[in-house]
N, C-alpha and C. Protein backbone atom coordinates (compact mmCIF):
# COMPACT_ATOMS: atom_id res chain seq x y z
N UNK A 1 116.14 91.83 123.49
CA UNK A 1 115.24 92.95 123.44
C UNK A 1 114.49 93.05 124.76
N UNK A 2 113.90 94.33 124.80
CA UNK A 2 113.30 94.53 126.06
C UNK A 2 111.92 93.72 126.21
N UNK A 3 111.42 93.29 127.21
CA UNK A 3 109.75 93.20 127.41
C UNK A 3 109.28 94.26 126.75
N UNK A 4 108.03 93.66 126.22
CA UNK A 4 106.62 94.08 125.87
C UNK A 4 106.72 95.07 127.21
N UNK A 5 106.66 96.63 127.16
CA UNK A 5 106.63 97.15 128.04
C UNK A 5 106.12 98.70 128.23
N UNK A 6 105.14 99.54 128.92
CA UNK A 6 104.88 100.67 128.27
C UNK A 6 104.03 101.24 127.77
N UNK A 7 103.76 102.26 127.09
CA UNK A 7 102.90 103.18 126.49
C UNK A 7 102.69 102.52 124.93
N UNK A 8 102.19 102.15 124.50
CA UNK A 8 102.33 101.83 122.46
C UNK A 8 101.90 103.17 121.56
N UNK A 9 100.96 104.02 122.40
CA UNK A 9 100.80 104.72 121.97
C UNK A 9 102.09 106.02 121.83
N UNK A 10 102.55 106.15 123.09
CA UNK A 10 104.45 107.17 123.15
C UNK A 10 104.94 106.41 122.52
N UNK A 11 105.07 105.14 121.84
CA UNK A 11 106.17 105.02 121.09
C UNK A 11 105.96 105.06 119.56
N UNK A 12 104.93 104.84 119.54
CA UNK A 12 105.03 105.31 117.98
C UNK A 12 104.60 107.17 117.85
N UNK A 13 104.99 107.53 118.70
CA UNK A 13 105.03 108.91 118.47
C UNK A 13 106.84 109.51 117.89
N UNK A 14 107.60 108.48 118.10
CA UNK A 14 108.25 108.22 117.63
C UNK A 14 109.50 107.52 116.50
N UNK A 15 108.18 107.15 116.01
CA UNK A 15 108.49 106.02 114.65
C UNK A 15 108.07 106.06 113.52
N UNK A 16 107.92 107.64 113.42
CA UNK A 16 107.70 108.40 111.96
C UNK A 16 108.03 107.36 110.88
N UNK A 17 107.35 106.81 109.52
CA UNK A 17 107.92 106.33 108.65
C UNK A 17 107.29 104.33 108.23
N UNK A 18 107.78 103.91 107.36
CA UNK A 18 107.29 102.69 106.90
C UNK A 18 108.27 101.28 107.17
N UNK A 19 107.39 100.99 108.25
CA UNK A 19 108.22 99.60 108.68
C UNK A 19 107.69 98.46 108.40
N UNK A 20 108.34 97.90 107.77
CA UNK A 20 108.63 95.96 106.78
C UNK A 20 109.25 95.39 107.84
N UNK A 21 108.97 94.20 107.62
CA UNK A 21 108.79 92.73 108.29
C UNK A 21 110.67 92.72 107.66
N UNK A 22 111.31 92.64 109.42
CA UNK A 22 112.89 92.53 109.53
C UNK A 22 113.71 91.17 109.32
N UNK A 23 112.92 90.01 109.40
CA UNK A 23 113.34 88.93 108.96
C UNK A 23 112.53 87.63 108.80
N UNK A 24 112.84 86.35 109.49
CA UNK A 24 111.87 84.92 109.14
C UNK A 24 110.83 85.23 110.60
N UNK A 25 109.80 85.39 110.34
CA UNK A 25 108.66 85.21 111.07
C UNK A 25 107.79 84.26 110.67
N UNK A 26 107.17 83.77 112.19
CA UNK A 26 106.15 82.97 112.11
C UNK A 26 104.91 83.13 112.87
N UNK A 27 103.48 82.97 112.09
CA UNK A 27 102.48 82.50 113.11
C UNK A 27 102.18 81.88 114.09
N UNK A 28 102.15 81.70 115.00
CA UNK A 28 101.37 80.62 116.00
C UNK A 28 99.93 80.29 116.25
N UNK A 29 99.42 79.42 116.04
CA UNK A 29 98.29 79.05 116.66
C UNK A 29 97.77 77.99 117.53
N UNK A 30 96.81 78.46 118.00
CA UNK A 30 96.26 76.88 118.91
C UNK A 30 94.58 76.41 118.79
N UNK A 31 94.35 75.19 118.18
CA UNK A 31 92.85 75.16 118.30
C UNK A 31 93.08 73.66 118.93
N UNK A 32 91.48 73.69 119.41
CA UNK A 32 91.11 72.16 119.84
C UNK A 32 91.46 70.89 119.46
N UNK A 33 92.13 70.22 119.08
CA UNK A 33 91.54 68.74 118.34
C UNK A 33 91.70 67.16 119.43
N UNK A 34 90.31 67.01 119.09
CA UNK A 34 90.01 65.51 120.22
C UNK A 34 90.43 65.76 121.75
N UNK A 35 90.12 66.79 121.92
CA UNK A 35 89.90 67.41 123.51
C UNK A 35 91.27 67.40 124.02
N UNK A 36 92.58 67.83 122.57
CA UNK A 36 93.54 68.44 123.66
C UNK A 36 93.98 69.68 122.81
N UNK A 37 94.70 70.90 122.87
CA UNK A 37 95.02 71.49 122.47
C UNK A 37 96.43 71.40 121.22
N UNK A 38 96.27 71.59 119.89
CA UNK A 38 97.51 71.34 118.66
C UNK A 38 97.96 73.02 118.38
N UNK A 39 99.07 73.25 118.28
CA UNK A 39 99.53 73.89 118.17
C UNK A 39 100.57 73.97 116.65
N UNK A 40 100.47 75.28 116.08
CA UNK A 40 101.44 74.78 115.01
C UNK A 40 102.16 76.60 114.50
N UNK A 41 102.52 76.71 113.45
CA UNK A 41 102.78 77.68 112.44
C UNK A 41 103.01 78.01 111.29
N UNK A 42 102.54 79.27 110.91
CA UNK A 42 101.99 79.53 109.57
C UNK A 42 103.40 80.20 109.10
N UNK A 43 104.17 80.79 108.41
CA UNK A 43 105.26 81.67 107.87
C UNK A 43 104.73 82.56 107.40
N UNK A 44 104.80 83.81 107.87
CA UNK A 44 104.55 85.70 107.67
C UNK A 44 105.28 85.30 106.39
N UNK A 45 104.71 86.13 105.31
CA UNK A 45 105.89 85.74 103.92
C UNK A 45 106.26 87.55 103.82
N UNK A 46 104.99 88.41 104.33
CA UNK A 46 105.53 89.42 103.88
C UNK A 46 104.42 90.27 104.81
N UNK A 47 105.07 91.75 105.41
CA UNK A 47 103.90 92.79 106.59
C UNK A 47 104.51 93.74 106.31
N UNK A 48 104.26 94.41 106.74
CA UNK A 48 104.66 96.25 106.80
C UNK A 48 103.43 97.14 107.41
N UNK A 49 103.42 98.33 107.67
CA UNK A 49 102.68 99.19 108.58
C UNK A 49 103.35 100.44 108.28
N UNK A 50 102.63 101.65 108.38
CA UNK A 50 103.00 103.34 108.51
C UNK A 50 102.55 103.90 109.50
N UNK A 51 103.81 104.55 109.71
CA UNK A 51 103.03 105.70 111.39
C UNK A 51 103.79 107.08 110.65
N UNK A 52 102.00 107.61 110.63
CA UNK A 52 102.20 108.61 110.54
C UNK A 52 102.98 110.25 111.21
N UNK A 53 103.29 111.38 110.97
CA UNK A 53 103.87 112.36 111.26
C UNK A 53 102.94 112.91 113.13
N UNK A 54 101.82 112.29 113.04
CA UNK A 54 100.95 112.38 114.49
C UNK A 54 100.93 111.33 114.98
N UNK A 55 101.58 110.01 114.67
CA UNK A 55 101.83 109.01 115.90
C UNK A 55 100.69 107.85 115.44
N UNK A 56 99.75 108.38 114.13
CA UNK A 56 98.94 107.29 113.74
C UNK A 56 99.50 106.21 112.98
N UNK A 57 98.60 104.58 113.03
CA UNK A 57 99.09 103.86 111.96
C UNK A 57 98.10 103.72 110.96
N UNK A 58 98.50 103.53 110.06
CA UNK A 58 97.82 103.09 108.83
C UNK A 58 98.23 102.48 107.78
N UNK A 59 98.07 101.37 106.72
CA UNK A 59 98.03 100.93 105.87
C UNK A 59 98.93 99.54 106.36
N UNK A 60 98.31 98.96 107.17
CA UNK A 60 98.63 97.72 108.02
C UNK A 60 98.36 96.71 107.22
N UNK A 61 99.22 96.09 106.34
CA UNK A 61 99.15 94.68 106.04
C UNK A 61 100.28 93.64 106.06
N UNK A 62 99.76 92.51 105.57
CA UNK A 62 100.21 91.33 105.91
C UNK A 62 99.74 90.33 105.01
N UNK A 63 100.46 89.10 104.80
CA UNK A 63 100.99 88.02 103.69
C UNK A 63 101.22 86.54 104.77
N UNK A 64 100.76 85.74 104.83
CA UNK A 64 101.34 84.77 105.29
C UNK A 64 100.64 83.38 104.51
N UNK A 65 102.04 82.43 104.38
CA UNK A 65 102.00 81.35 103.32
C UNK A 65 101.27 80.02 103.74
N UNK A 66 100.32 79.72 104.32
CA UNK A 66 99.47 78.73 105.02
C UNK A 66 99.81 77.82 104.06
N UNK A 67 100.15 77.15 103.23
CA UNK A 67 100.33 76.49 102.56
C UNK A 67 101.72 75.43 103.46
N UNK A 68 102.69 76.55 103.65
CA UNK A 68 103.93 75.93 104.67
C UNK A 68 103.54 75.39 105.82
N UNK A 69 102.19 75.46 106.36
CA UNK A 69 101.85 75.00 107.81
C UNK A 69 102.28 73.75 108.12
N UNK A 70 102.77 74.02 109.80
CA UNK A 70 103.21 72.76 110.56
C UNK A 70 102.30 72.90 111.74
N UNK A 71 101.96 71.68 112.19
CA UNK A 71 101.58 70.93 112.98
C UNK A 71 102.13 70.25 113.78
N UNK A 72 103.75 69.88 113.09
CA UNK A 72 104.36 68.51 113.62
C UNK A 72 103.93 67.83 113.31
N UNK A 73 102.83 67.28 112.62
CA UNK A 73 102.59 66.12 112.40
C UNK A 73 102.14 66.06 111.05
N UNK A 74 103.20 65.24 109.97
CA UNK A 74 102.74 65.11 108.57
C UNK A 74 101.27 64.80 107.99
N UNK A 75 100.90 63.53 108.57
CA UNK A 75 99.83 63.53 108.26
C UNK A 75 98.92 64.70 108.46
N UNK A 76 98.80 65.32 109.61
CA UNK A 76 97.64 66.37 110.05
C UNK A 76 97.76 67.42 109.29
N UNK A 77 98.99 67.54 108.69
CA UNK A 77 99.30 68.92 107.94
C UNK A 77 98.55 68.31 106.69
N UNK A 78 98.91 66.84 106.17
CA UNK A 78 98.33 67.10 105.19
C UNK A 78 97.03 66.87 105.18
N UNK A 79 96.13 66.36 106.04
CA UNK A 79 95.38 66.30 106.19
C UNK A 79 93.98 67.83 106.33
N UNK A 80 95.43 68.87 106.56
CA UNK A 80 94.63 70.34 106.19
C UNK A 80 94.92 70.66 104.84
N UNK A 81 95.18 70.28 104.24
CA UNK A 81 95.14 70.81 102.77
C UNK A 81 94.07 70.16 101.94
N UNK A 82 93.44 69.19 102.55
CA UNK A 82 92.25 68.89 101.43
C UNK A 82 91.43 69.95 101.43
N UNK A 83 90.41 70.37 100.63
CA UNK A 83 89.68 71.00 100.31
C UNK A 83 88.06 71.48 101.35
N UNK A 84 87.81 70.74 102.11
CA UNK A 84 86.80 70.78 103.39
C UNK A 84 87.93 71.56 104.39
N UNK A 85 88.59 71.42 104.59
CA UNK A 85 89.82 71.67 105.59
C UNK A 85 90.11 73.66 104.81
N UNK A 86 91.23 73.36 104.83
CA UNK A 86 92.09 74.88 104.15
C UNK A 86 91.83 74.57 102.69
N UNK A 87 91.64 73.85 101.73
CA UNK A 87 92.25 73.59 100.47
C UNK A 87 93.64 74.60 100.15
N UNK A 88 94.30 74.40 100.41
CA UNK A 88 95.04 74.89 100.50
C UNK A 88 96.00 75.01 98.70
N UNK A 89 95.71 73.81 98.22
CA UNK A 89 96.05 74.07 96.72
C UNK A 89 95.08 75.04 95.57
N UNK A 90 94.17 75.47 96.16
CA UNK A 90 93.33 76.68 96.00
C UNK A 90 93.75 77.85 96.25
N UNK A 91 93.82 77.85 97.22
CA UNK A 91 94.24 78.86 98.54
C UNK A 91 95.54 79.10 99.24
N UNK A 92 96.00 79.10 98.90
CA UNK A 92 97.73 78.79 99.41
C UNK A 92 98.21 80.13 100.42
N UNK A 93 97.31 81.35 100.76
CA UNK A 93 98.08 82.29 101.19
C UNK A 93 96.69 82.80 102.15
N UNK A 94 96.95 83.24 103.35
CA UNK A 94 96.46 84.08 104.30
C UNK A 94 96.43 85.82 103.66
N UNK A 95 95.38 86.85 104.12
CA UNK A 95 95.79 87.86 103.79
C UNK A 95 95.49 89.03 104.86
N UNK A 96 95.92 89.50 105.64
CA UNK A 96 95.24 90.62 106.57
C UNK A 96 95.33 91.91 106.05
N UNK A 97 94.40 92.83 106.10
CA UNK A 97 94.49 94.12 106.07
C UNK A 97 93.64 94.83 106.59
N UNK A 98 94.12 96.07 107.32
CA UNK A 98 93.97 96.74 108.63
C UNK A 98 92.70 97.75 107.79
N UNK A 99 91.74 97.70 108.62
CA UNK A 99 90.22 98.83 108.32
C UNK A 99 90.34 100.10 109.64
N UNK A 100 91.35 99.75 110.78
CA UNK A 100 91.09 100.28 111.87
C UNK A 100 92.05 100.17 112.75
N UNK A 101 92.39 101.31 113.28
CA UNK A 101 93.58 101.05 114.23
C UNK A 101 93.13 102.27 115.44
N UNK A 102 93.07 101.83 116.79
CA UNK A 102 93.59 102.24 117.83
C UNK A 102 94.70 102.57 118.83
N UNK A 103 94.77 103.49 119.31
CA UNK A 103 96.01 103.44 119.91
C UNK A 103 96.22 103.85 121.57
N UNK A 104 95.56 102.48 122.07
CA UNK A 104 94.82 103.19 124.01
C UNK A 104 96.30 103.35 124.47
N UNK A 105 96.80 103.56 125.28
CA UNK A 105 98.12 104.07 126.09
C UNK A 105 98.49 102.49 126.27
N UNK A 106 97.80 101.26 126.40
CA UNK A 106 98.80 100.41 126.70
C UNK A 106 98.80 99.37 125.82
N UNK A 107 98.30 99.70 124.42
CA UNK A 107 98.64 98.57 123.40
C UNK A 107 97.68 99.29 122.59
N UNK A 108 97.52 98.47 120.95
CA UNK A 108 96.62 98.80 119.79
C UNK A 108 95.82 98.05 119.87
N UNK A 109 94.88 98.47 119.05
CA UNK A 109 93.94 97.33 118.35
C UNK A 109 93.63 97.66 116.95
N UNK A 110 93.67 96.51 116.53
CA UNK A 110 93.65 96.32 115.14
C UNK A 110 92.63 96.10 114.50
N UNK A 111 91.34 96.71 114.16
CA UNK A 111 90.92 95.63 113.50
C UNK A 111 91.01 95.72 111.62
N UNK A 112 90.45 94.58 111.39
CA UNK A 112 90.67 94.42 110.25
C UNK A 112 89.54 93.21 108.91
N UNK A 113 90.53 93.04 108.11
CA UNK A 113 89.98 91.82 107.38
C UNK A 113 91.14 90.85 107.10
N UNK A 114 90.41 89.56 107.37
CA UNK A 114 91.61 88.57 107.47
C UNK A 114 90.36 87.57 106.25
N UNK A 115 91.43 87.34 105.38
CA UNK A 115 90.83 86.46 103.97
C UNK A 115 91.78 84.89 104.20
N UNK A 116 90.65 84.32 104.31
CA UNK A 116 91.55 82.92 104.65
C UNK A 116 90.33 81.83 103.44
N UNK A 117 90.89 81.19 102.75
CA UNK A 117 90.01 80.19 101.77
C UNK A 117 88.89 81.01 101.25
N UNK A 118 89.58 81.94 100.56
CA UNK A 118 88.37 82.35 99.87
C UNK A 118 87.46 83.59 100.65
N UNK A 119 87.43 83.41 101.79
CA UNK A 119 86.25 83.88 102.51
C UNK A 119 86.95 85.05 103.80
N UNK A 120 86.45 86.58 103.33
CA UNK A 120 87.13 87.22 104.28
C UNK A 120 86.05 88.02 105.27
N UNK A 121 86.66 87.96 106.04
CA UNK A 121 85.83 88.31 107.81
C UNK A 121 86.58 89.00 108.06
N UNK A 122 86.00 90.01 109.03
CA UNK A 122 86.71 91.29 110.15
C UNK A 122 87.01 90.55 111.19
N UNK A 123 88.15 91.01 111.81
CA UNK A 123 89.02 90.26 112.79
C UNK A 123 89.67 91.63 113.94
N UNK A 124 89.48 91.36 115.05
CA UNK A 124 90.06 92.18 116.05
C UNK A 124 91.62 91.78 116.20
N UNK A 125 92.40 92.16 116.56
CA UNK A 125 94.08 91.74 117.26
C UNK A 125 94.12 93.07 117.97
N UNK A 126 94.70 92.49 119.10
CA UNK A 126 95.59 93.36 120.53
C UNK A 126 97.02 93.32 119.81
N UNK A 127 97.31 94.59 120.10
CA UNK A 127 98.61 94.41 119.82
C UNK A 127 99.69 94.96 120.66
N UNK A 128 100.95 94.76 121.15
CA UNK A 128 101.86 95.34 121.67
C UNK A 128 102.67 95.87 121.34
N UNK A 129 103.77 96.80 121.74
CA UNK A 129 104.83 97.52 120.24
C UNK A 129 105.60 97.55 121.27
N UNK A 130 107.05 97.20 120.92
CA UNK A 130 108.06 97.90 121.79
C UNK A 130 109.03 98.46 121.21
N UNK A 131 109.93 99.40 121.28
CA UNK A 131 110.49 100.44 119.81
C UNK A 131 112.27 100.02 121.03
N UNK A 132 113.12 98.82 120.63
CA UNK A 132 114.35 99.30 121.49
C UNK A 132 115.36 99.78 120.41
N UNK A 133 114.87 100.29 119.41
CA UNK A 133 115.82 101.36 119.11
C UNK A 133 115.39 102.07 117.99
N UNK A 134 115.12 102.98 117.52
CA UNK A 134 115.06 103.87 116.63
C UNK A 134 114.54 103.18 115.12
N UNK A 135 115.59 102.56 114.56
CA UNK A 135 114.98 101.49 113.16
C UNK A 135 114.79 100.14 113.77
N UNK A 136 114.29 100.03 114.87
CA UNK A 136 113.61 98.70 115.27
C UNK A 136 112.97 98.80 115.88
N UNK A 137 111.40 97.82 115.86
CA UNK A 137 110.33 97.66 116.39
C UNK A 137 109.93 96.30 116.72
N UNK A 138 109.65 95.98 117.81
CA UNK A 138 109.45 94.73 118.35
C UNK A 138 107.38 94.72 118.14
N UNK A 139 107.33 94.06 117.73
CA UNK A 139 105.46 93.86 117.78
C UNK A 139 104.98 92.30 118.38
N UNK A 140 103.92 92.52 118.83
CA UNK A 140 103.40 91.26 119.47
C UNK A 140 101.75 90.91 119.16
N UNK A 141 101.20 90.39 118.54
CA UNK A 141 99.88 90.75 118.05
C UNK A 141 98.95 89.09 118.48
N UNK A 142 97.57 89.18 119.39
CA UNK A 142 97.15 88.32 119.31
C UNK A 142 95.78 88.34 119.31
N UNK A 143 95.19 87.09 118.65
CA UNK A 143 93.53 86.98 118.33
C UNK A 143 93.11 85.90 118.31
N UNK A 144 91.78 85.60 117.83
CA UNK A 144 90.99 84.55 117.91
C UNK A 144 90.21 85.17 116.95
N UNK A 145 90.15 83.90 115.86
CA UNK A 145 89.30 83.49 114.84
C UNK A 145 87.98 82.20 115.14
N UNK A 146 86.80 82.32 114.63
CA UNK A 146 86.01 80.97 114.50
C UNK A 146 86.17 80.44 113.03
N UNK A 147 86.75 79.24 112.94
CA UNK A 147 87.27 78.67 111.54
C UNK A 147 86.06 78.46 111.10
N UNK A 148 84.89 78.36 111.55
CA UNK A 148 83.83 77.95 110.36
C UNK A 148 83.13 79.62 109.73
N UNK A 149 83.80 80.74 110.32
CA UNK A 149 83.17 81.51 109.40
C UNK A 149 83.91 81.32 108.16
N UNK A 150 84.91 80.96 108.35
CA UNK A 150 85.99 80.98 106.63
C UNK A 150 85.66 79.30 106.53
N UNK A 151 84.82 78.96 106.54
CA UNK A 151 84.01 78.07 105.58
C UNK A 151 85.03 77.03 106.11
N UNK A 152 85.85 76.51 107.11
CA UNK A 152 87.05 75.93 107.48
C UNK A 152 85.89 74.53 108.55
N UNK A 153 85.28 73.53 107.43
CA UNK A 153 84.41 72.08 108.33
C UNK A 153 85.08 71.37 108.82
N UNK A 154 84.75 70.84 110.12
CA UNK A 154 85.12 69.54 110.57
C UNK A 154 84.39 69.52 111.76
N UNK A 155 83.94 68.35 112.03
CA UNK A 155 83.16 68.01 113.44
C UNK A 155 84.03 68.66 114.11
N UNK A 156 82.95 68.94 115.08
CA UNK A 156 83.75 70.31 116.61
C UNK A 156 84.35 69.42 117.88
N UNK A 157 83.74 67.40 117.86
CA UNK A 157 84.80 66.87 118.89
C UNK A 157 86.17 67.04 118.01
N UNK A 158 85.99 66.84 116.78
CA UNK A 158 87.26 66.62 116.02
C UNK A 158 88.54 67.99 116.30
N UNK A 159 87.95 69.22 115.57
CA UNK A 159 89.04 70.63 115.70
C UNK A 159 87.69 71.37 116.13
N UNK A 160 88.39 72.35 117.27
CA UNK A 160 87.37 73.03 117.80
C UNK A 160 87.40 74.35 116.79
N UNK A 161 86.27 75.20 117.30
CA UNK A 161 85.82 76.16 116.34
C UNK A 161 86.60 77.08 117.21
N UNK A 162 87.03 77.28 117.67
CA UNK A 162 87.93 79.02 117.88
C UNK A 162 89.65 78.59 117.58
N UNK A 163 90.21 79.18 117.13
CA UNK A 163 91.69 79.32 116.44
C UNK A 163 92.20 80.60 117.40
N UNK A 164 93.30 80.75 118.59
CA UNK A 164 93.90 81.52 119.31
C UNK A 164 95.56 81.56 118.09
N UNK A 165 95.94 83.12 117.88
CA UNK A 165 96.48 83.34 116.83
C UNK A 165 97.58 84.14 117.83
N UNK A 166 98.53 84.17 117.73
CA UNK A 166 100.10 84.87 118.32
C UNK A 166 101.24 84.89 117.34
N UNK A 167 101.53 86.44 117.10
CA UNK A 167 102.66 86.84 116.22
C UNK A 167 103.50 87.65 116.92
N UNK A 168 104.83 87.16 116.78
CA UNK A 168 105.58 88.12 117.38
C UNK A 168 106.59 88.24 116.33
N UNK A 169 107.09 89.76 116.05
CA UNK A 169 107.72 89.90 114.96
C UNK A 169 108.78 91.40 115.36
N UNK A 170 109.21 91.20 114.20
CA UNK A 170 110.67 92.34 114.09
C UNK A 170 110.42 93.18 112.71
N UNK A 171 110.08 94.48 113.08
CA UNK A 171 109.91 95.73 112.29
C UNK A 171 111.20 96.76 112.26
N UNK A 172 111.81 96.93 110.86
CA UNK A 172 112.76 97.93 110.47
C UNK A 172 112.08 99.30 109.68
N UNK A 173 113.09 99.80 109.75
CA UNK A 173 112.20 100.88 108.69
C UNK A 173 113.58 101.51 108.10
């Protein structure tokens, strides 16, 4: 596929219609822990989006299974599922949905509500679109969360408080 490249706004002037999540996607993230950067991913379980007949989007959501999270490292994964952490046997699923969409000439913005443990907060994402063909859409979406507004404890030498979030995904319609 092509680069992230372009207008986002000209291309969905062209993408009349309702586009679902085209196959296995994943989250990325990166936060602090013990002063080096961990990296891992969440599994999109389920997204979709509408662009309207004037090039708008709306009804932007998203599903992802935090429960599947990797780390690489067993212990640390499980070590996010206790209950101070993600509880994740509570909570087993991420939820985004879009309150707001922009569309400046060289990318979107999203914002929204992102429900993570219970506890949901408005969340900004940049987003990129690249359309290389007609029923396909390339998207690229990234943000930053502070885990202690979603109630997400742990000493700050331990996991730092900002979460950097990167999705890159494949839209059909």
């Amino acid at each position: 596929m092509p680069p992230f490249s372009g207008s986002s706004a000209a291309v969905l002037q062209h993408a009349v219609g309702t586009w679902t999540l085209a196959g296995p996607t994943v989250a990325e993230f990166s936060v602090g822990n013990l002063g080096k950067r961990v990296s891992g991913t969440i599994p999109v379980s389920s997204a979709h989006f509408e662009v309207s007949e004037n090039g708008s989007v709306r009804d932007v959501y998203a599903v992802l299974d935090i429960s599947s999270i990797d780390t690489g490292l067993a212990k640390r994964d499980s070590d996010l599922r206790k209950p101070g952490l993600l509880d994740l046997d509570n909570h087993p699923q991420l939820t985004f949905s879009a309150t707001r969409v922009s569309a400046p000439e060289d990318r979107w913005t999203v914002n929204g509500l992102l429900t993570v443990k219970g506890a949901t907060r408005e969340i900004a994402l940049d987003v990129t679109v690249a359309q290389p063909s007609d029923d396909t859409a390339r998207v690229r979406l990234t943000g930053r969360l502070d885990r202690r507004h979603y109630g997400i404890k742990a000493p700050r030498f331990l996991i730092g408080a900002l979460v950097d979030l990167q999705i890159e995904a494949v839209f059909s319609r």
